[in-house]
C-alpha atoms as a PDB file:
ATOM      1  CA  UNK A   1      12.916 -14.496 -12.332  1.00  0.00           C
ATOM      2  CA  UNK A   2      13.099 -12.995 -15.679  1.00  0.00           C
ATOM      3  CA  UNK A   3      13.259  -8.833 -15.661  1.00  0.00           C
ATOM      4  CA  UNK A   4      12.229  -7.198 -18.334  1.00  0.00           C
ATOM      5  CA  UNK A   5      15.250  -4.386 -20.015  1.00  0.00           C
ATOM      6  CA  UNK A   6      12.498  -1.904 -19.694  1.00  0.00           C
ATOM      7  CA  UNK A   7      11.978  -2.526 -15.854  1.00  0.00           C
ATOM      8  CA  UNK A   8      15.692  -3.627 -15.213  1.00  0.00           C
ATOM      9  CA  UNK A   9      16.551  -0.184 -16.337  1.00  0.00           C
ATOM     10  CA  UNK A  10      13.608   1.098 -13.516  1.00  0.00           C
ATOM     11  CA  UNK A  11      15.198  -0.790 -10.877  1.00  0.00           C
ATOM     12  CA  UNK A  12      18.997   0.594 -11.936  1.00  0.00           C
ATOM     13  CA  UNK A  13      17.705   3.645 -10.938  1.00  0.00           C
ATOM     14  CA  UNK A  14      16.911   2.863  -7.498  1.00  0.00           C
ATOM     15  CA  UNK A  15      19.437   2.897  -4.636  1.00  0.00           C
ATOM     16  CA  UNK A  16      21.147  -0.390  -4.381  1.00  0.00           C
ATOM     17  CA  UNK A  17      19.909  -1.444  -0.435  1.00  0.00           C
ATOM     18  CA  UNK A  18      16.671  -1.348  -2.008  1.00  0.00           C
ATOM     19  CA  UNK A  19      17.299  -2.871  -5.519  1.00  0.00           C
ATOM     20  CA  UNK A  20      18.642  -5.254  -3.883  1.00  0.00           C
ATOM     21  CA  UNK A  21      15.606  -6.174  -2.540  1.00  0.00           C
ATOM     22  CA  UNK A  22      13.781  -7.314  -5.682  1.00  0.00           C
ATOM     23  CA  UNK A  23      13.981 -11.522  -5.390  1.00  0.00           C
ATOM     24  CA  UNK A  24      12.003 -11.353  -2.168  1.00  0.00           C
ATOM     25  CA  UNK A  25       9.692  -8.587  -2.470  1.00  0.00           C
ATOM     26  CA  UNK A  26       9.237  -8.583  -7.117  1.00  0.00           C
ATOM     27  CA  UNK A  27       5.820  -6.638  -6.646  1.00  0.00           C
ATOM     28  CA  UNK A  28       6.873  -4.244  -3.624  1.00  0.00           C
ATOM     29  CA  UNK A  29       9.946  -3.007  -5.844  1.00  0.00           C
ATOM     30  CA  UNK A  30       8.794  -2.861  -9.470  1.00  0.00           C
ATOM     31  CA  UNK A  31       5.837  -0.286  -7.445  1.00  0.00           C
ATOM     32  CA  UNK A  32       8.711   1.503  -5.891  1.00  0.00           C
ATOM     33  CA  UNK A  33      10.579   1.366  -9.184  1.00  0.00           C
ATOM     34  CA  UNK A  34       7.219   2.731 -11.636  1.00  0.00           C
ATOM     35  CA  UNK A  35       6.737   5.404  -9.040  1.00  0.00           C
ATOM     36  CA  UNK A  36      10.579   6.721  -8.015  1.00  0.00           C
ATOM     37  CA  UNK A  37      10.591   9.451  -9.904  1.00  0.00           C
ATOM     38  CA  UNK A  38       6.856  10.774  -9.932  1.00  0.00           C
ATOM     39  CA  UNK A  39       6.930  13.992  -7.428  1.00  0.00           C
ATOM     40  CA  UNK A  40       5.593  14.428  -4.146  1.00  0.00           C
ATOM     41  CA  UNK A  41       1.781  15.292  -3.694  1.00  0.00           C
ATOM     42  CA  UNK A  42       1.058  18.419  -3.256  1.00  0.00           C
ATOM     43  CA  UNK A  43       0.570  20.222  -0.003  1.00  0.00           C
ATOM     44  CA  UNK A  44      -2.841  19.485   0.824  1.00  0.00           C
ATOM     45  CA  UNK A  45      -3.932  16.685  -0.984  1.00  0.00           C
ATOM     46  CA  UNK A  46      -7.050  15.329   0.005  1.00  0.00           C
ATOM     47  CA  UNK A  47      -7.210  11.646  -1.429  1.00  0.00           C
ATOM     48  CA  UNK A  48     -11.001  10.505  -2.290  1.00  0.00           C
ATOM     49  CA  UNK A  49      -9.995   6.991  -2.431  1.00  0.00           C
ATOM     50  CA  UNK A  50      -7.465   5.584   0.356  1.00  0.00           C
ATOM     51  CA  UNK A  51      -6.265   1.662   0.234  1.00  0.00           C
ATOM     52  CA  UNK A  52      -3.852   0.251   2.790  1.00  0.00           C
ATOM     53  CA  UNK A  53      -2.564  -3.576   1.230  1.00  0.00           C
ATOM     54  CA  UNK A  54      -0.010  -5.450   3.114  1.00  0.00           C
ATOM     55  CA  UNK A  55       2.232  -8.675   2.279  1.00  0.00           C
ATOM     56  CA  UNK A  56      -0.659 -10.445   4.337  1.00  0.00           C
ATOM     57  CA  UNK A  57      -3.036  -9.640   1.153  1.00  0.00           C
ATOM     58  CA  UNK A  58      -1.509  -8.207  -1.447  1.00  0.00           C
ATOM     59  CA  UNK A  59      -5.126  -8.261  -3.857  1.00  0.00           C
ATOM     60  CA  UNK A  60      -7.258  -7.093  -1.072  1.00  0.00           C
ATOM     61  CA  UNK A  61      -6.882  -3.894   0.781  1.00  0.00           C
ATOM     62  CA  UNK A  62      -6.680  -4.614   4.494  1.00  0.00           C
ATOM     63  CA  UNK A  63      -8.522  -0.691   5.086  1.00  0.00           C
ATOM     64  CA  UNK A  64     -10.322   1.015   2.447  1.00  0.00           C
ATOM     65  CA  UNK A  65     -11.635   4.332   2.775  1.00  0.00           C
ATOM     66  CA  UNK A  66     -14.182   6.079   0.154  1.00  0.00           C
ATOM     67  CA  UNK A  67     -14.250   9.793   0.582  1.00  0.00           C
ATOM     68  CA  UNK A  68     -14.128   9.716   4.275  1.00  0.00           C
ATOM     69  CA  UNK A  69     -15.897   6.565   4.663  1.00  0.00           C
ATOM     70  CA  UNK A  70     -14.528   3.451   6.063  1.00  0.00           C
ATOM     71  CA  UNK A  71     -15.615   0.783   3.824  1.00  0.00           C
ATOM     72  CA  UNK A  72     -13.525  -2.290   4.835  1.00  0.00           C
ATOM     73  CA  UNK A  73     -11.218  -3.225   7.312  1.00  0.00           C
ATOM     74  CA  UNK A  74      -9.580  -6.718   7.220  1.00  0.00           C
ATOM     75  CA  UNK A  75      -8.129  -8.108  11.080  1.00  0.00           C
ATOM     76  CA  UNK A  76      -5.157  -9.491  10.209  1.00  0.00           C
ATOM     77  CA  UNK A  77      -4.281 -12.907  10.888  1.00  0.00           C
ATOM     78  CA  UNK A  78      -3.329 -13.999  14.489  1.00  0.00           C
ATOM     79  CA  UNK A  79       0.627 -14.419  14.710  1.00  0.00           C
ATOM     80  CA  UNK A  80       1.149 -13.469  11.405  1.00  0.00           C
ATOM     81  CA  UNK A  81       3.772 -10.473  10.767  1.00  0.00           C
ATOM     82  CA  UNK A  82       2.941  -7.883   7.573  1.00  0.00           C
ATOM     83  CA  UNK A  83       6.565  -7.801   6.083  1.00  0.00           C
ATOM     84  CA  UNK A  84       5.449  -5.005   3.382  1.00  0.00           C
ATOM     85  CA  UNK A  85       2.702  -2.056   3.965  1.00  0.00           C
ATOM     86  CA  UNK A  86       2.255  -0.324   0.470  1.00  0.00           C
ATOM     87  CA  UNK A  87      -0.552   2.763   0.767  1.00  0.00           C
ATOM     88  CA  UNK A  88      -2.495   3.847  -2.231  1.00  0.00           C
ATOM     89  CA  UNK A  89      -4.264   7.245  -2.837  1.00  0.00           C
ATOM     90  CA  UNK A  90      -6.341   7.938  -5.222  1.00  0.00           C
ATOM     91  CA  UNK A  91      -5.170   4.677  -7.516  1.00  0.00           C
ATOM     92  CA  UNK A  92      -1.431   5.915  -7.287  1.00  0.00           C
ATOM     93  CA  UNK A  93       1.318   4.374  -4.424  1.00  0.00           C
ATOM     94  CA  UNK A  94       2.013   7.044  -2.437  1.00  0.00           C
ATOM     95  CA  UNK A  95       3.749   5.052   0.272  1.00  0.00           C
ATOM     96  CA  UNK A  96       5.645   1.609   0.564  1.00  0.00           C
ATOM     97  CA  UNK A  97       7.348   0.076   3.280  1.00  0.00           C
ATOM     98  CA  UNK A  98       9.611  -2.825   3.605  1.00  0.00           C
ATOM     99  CA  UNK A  99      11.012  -4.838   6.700  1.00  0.00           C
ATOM    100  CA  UNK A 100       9.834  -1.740   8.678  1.00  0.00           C
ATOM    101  CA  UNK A 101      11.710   0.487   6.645  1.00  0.00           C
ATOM    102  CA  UNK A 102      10.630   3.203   3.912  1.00  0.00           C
ATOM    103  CA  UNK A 103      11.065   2.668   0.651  1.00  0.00           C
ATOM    104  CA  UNK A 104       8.706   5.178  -1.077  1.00  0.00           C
ATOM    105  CA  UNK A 105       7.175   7.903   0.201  1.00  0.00           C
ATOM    106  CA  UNK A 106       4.951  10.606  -2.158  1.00  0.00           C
ATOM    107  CA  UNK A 107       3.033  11.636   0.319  1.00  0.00           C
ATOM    108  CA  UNK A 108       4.825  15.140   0.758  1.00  0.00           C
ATOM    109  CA  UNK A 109       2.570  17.260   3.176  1.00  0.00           C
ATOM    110  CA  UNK A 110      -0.754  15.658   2.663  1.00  0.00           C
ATOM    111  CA  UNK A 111      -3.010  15.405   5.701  1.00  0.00           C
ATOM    112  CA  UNK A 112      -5.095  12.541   6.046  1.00  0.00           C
ATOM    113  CA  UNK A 113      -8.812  13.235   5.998  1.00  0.00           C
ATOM    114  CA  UNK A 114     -11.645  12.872   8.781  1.00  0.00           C
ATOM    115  CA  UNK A 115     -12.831   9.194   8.428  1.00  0.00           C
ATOM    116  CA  UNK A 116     -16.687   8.359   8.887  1.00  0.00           C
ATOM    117  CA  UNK A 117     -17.287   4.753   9.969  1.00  0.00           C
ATOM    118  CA  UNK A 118     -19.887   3.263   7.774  1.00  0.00           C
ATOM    119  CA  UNK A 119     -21.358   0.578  10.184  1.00  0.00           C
ATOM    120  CA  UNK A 120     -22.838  -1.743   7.567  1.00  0.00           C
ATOM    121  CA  UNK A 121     -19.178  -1.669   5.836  1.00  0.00           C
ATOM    122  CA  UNK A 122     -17.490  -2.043   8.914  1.00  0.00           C
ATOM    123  CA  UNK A 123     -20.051  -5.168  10.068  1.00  0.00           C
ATOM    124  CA  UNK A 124     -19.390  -6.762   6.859  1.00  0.00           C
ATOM    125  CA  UNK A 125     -15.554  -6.295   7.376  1.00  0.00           C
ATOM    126  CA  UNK A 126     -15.674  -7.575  10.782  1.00  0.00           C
ATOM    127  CA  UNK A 127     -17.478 -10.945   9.679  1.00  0.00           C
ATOM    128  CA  UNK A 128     -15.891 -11.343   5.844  1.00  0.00           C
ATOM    129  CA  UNK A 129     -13.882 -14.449   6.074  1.00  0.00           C
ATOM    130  CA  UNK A 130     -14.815 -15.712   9.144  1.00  0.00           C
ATOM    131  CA  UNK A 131     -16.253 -19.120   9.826  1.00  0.00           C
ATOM    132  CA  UNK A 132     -19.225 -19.658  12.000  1.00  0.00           C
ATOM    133  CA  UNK A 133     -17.685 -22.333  14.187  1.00  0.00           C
END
């Protein structure tokens, strides 16, 4: 894997259990890496826009939520274990984990927000990528 100078000297500045980290999770830890040094939230935060991605999907949120509203929610797989949960508010990573362990966390104090289930969005989340066998 070639590294970049610019992001090798991001991912100097990272403690080394989770540097070392970077051959099997490249994505996971260049997002820790851009983010390490932005500052916590601030105390309550209310995200408009919330995305959860694991290492099951790493394009496609497996929950979205629009201000408040649940617009998708992805089952994962059967028998398949998320080895990375990276959350996104607002279009920024506020919180990554790794192996069941955190490696980023910006969330500071921020509470999450009352969620209204959209039932059309959560229908069409229920049945996207399913086969009608």
């Amino acid at each position: 894997m070639n590294i970049s100078d610019y992001d090798q000297q991001l991912i100097d500045k990272l403690p080394s259990q989770i540097a070392a980290l970077i051959d099997k999770y490249f994505f996971e830890i260049m997002n820790v890496a851009d983010n390490w040094e932005n500052p916590c939230l601030p105390d309550n935060y209310v995200p408009n826009e919330i995305e959860l991605y694991t290492s099951e999907d790493l394009e496609n949120p497996i929950i979205s939520i629009s201000n408040g509203v649940l617009e998708r929610y992805a089952f994962p797989k059967e028998g398949n274990n998320c080895l990375t949960s990276t959350l996104m508010f607002d279009g920024e990573f506020v919180y990554i984990e790794i192996e069941g362990k955190e490696v980023l966390n910006k969330m500071g104090n921020v509470p999450f927000p009352e969620m209204i289930i959209n039932p059309v969005s959560l229908i069409n989340s229920l049945f996207a990528g399913r086969s009608n066998d």
